[in-house]
N, C-alpha and C. Protein backbone atom coordinates (compact mmCIF):
# COMPACT_ATOMS: atom_id res chain seq x y z
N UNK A 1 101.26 109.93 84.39
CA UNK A 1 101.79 108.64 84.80
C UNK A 1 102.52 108.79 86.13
N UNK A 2 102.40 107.91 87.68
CA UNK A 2 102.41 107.88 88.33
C UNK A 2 104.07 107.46 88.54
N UNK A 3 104.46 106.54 87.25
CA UNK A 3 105.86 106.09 87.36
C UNK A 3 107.25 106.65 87.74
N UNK A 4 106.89 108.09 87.49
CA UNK A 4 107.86 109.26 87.57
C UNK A 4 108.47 109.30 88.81
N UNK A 5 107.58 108.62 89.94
CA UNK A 5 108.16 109.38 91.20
C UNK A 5 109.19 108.39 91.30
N UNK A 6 109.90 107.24 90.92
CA UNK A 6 110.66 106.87 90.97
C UNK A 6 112.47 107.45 90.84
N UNK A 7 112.31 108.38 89.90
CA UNK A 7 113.02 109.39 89.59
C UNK A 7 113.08 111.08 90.46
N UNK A 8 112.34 110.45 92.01
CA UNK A 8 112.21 111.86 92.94
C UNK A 8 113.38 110.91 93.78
N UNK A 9 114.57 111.09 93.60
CA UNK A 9 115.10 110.55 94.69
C UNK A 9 115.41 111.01 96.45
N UNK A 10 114.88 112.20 96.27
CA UNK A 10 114.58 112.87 97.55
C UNK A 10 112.61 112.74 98.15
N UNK A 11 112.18 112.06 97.41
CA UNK A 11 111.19 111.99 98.13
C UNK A 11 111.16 110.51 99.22
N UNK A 12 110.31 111.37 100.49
CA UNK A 12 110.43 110.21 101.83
C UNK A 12 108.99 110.33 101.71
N UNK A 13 107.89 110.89 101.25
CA UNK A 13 106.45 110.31 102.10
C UNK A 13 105.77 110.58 100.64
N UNK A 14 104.73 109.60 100.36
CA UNK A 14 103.91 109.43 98.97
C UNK A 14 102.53 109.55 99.48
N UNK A 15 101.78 109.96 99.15
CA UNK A 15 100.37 109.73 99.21
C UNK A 15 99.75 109.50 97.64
N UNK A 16 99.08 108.58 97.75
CA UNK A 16 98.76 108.52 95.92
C UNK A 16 97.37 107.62 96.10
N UNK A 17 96.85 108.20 97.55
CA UNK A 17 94.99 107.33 97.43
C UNK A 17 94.47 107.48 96.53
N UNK A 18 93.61 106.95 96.69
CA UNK A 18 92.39 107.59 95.52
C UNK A 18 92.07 107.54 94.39
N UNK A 19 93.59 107.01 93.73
CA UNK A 19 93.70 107.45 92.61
C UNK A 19 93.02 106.30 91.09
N UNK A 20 92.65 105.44 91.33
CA UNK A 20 92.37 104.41 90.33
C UNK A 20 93.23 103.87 90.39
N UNK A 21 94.33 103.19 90.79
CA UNK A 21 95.46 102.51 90.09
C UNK A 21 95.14 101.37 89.82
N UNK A 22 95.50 100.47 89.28
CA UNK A 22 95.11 99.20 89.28
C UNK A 22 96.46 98.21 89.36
N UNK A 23 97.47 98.82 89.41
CA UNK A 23 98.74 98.49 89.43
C UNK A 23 99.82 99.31 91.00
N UNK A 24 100.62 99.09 91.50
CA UNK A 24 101.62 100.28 92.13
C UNK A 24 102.73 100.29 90.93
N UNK A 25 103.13 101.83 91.14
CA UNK A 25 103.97 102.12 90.25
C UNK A 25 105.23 101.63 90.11
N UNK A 26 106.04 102.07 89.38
CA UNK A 26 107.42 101.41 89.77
C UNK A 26 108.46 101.67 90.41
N UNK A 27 108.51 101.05 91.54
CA UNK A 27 109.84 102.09 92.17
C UNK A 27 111.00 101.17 92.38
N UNK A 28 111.98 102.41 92.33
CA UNK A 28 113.32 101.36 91.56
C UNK A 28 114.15 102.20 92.39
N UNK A 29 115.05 101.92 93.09
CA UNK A 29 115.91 102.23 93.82
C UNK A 29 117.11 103.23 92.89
N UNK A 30 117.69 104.54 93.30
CA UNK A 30 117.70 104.82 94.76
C UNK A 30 116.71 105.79 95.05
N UNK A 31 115.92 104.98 95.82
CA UNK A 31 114.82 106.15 96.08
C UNK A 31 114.52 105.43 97.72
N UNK A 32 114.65 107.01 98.45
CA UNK A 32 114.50 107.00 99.66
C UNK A 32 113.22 107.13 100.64
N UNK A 33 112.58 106.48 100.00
CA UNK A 33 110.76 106.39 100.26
C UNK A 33 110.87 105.59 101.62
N UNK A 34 110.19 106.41 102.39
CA UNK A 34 109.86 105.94 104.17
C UNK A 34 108.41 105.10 104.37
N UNK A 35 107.71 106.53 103.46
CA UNK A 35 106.18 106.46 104.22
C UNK A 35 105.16 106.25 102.57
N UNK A 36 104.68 105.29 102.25
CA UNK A 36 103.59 105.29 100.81
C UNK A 36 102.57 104.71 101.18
N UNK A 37 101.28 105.28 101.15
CA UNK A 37 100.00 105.65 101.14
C UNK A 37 99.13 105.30 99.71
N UNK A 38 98.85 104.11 99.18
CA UNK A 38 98.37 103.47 97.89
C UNK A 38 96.67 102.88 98.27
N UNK A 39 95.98 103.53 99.34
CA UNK A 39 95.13 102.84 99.81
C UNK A 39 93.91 103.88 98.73
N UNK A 40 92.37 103.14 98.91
CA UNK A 40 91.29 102.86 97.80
C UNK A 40 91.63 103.01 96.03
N UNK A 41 92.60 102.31 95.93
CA UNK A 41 92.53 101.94 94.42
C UNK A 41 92.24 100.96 94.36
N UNK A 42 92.65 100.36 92.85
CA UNK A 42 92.24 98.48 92.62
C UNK A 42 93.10 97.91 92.39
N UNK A 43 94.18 98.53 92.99
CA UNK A 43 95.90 97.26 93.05
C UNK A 43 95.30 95.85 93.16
N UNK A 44 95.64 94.89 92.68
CA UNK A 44 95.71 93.24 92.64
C UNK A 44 96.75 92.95 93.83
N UNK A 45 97.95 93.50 93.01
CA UNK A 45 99.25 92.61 93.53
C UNK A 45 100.08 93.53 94.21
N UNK A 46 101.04 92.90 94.54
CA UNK A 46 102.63 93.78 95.53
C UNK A 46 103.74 93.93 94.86
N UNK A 47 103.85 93.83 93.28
CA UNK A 47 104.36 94.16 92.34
C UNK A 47 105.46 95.50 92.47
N UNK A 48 106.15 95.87 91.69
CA UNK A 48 107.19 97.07 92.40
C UNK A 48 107.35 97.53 93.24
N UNK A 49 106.83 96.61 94.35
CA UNK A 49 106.87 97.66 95.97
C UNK A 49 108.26 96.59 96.91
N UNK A 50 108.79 95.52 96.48
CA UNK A 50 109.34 94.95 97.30
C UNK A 50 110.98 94.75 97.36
N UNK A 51 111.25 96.02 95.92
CA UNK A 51 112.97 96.38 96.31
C UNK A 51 113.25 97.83 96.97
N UNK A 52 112.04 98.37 97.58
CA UNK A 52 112.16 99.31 98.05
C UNK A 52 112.51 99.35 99.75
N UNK A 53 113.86 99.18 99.47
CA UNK A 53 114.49 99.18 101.13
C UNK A 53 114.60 99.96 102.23
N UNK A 54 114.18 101.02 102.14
CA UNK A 54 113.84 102.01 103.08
C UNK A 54 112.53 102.16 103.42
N UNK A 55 111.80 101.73 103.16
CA UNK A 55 110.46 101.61 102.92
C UNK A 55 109.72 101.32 104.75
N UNK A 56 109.49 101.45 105.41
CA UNK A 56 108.81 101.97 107.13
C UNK A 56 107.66 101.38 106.85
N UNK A 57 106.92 102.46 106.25
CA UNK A 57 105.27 102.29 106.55
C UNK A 57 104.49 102.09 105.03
N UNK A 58 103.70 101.12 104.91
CA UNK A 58 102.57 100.93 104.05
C UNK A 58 101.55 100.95 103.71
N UNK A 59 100.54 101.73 103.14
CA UNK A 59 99.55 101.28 103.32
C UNK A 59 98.77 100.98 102.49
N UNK A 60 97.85 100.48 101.76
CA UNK A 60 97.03 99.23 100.81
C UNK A 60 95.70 99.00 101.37
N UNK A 61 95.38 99.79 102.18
CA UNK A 61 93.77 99.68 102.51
C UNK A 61 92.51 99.85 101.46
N UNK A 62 91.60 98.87 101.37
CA UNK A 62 90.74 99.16 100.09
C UNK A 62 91.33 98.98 99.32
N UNK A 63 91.84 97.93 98.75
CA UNK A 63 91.99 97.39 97.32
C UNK A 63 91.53 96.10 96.84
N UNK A 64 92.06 95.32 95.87
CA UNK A 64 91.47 94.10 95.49
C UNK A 64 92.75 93.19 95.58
N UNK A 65 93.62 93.67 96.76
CA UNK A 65 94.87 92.39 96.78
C UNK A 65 94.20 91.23 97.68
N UNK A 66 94.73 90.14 97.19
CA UNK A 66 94.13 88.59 97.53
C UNK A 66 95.20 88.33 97.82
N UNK A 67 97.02 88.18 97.97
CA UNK A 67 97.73 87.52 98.03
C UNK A 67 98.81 88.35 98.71
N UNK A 68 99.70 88.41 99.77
CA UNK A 68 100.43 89.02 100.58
C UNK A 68 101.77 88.31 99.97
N UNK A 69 102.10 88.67 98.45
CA UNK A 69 103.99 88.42 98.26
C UNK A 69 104.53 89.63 97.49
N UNK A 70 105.44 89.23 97.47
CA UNK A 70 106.37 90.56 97.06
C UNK A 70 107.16 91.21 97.92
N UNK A 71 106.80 91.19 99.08
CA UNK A 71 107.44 92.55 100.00
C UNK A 71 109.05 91.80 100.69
N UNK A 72 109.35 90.83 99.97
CA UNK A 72 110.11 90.40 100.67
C UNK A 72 111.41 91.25 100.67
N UNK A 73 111.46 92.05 99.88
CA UNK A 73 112.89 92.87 99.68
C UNK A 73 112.72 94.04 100.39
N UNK A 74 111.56 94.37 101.68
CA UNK A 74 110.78 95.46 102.16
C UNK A 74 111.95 95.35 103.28
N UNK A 75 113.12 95.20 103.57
CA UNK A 75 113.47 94.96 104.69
C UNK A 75 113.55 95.82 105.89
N UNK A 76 113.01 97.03 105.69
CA UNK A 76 113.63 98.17 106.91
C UNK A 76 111.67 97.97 107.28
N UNK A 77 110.41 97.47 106.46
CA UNK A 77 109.19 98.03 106.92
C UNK A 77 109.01 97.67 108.16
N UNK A 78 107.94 98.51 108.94
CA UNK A 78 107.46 97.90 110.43
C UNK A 78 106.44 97.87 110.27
N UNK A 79 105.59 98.69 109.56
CA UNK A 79 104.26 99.13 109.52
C UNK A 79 103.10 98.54 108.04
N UNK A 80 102.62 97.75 108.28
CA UNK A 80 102.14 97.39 106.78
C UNK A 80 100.48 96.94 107.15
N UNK A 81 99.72 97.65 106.37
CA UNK A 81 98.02 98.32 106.24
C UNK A 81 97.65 97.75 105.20
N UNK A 82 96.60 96.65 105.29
CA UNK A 82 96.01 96.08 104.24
C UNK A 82 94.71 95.39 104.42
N UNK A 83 93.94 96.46 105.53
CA UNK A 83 92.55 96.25 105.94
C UNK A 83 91.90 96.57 104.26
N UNK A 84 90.45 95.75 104.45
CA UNK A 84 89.76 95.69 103.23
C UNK A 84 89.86 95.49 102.33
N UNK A 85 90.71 94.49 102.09
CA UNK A 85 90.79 93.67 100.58
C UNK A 85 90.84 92.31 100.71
N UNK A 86 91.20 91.63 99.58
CA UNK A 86 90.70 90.01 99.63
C UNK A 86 91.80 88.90 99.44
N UNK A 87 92.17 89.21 100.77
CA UNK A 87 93.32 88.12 101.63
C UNK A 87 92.99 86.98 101.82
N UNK A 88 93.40 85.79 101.49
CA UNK A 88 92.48 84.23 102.08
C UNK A 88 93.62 83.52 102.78
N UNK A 89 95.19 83.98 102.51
CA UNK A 89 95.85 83.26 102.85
C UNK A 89 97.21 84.80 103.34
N UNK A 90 97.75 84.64 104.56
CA UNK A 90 98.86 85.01 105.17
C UNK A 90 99.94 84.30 105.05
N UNK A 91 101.50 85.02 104.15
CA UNK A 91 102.03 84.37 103.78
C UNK A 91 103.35 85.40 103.41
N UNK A 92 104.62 84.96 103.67
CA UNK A 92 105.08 85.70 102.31
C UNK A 92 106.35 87.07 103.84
N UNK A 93 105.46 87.04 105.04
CA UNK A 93 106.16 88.16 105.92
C UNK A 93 106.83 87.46 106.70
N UNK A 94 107.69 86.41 106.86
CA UNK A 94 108.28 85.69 107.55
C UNK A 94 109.96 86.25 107.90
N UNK A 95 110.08 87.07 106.95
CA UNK A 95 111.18 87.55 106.91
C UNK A 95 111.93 88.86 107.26
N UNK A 96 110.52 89.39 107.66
CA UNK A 96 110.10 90.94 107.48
C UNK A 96 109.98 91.30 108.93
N UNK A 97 110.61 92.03 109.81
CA UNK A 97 110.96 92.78 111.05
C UNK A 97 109.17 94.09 111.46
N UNK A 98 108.09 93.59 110.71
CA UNK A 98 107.34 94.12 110.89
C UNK A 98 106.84 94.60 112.24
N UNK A 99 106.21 95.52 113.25
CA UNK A 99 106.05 95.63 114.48
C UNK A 99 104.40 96.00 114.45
N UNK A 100 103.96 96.52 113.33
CA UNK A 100 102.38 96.66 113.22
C UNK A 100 101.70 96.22 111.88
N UNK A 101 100.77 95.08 112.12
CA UNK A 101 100.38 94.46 111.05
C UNK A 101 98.81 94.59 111.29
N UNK A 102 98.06 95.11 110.09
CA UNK A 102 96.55 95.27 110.35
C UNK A 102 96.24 94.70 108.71
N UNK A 103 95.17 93.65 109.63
CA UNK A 103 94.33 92.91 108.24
C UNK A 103 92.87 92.70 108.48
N UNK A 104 92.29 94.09 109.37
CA UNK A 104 90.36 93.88 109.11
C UNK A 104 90.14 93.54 107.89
């Protein structure tokens, strides 16, 4: 179970491609996560990813997310990757200090 790393409170960079998820795990503060790497699974949603306040860079490439919410508690991200999945509507980053946004 992937949930654990919530409980690495010294971890800053995740990589967890590849992996099947169909969910992101849960991350629950205090956890000092910079850099997470969740790209070709079958995530839906943005579910536990949006009280993670240290949080920089994202990425979500290749999945089956359709809907850009959640991240609103993302407040430190700049970087957020969500080429190849099934977006119809942009929404939800209005709040968010982002500086690189990619949606092939």
């Amino acid at each position: 179970e992937i949930d654990v790393i919530s409980h690495l409170k010294y971890l800053l960079s995740l990589n967890a491609s590849n992996n099947l998820l169909e969910s992101l795990p849960s991350l629950t503060p205090p956890l000092n996560l910079l850099d997470a790497n969740f790209s070709h699974n079958n995530i839906s949603n943005l579910l536990n990813v949006g009280n993670v306040t240290s949080l920089l860079t994202l990425n979500l490439d290749n999945n089956d997310i359709r809907s850009i919410c959640g991240l609103e508690g993302c407040s430190s991200l700049k970087e957020l990757s969500l080429n190849h999945n099934k977006i119809s509507q942009i929404s939800g980053l209005e709040h968010l200090h982002i500086h690189v946004l990619h949606l092939s």
